[in-house]
Each structure stands twice: as C-alpha cells, then as structure tokens.
C-alpha atoms as a PDB file:
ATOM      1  CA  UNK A   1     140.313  32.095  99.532  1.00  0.00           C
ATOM      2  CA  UNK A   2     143.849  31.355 100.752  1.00  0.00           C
ATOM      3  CA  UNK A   3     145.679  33.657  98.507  1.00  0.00           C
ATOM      4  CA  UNK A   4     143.019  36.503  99.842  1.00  0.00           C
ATOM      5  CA  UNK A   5     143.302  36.087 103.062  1.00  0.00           C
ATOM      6  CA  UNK A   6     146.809  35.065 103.803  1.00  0.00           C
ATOM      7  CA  UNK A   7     148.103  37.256 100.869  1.00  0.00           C
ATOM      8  CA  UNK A   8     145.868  40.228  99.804  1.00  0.00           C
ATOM      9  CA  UNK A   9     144.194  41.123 103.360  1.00  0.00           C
ATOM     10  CA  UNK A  10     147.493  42.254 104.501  1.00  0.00           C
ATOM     11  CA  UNK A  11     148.121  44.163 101.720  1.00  0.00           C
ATOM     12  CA  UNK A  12     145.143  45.784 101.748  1.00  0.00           C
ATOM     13  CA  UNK A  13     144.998  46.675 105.310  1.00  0.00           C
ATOM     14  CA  UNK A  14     148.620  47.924 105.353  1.00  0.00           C
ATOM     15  CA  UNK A  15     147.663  50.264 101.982  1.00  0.00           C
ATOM     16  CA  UNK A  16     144.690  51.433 104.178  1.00  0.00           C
ATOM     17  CA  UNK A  17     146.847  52.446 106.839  1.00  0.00           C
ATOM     18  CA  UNK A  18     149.493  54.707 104.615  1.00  0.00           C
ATOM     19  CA  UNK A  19     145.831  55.946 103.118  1.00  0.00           C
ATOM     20  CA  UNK A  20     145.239  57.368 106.571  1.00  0.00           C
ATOM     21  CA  UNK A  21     148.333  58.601 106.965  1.00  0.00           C
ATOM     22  CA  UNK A  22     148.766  60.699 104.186  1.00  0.00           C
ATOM     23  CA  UNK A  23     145.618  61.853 105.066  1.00  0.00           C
ATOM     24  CA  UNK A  24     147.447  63.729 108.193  1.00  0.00           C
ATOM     25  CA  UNK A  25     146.172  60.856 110.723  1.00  0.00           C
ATOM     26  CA  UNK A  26     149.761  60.387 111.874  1.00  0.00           C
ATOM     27  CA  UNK A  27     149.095  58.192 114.709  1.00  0.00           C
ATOM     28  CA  UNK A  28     148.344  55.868 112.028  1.00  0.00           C
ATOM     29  CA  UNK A  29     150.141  52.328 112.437  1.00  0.00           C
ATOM     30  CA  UNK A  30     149.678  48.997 110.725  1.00  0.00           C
ATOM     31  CA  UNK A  31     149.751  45.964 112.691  1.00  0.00           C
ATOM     32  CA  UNK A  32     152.373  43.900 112.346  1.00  0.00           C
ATOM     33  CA  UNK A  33     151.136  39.788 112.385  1.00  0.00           C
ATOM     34  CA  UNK A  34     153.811  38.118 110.342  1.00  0.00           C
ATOM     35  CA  UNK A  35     157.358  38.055 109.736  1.00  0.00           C
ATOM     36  CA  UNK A  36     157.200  37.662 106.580  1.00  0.00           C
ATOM     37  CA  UNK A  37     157.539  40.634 103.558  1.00  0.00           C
ATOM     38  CA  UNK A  38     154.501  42.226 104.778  1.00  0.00           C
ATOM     39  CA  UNK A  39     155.506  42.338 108.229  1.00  0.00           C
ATOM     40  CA  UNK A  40     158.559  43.679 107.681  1.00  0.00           C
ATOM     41  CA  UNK A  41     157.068  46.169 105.408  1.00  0.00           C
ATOM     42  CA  UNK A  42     154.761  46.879 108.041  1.00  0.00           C
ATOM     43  CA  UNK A  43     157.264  46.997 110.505  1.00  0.00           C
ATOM     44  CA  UNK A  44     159.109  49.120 108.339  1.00  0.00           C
ATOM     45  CA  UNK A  45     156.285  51.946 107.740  1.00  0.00           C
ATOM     46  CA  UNK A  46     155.371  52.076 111.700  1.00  0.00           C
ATOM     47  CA  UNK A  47     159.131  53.016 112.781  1.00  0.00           C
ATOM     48  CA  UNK A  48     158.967  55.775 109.526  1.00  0.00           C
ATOM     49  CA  UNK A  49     155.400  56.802 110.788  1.00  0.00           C
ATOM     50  CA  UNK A  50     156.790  57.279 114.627  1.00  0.00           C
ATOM     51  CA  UNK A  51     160.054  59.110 112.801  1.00  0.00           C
ATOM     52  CA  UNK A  52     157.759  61.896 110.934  1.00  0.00           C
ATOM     53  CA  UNK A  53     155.100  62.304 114.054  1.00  0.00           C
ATOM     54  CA  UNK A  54     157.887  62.893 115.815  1.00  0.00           C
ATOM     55  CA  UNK A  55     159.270  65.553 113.750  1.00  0.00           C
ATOM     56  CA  UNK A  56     156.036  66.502 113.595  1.00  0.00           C
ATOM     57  CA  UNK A  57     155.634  67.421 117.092  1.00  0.00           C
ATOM     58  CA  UNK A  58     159.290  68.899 117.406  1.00  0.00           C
ATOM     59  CA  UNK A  59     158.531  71.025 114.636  1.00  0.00           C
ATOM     60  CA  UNK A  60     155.001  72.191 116.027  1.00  0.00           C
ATOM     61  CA  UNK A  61     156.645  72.920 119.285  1.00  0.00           C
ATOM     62  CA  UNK A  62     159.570  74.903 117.923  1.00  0.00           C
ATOM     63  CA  UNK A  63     157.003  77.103 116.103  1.00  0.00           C
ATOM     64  CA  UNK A  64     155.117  77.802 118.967  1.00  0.00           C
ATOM     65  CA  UNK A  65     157.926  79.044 121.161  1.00  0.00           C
ATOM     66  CA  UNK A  66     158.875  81.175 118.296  1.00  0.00           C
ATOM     67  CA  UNK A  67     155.506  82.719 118.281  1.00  0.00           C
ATOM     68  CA  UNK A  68     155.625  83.403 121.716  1.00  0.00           C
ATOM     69  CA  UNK A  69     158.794  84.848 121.589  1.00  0.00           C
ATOM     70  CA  UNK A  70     158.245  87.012 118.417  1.00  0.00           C
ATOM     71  CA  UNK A  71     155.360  88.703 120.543  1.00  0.00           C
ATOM     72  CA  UNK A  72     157.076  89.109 123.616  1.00  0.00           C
END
C-alpha cells in the first residue's frame, strides 16, 4: 500500500496529465505535492506546458492578424 500510494499514485497521475496534454488540453498541469523526483518532474512538465500554450497562443494570434491582413 505504501509503495502505491506514496510511489505509483504520483506517477500515475502525472502520466495522466501529459495524456491530456497531448491530447491538445494544453491547460493541462500536474500538481506538484513533493519535492522529491516526481515533483520536480512535475514541476518540470508544468513550466514546459505554460512554454508551448504560450507559443501556442502567440502563434494563433500571429495567424489571425495575417488573415486579416491578407483580406484587407
């Protein structure tokens, strides 16, 4: 029971989360409630997650002025 919860529940939530984010749920973001390997790994994937939404949204935006543009 310890090894499951303290050790394989994180896991398993954290593989859920990069699940739903390649999935194109990019708000997606693992919560962080150790310090430990896992944290930092989940610490790790939520600063990378923020990094490509971001882009994301830059990206989006750029195309849509673009549009506009092309048909003006």
């Amino acid at each position: 029971m310890f090894v499951k919860n303290n050790m394989l529940a994180p896991v398993q939530r954290l593989t859920q989360i990069v699940r739903e984010f390649a999935n194109k749920q990019l708000d997606a973001r693992c919560p962080v409630s150790s310090s430990d390997e896992i944290g930092q790994l989940s610490r790790s994937f939520n600063e990378m997650a923020a990094t490509i939404q971001d882009y994301n949204r830059t990206l989006e935006k750029k195309v849509e002025d673009r549009t506009r543009e092309l048909k003006d």
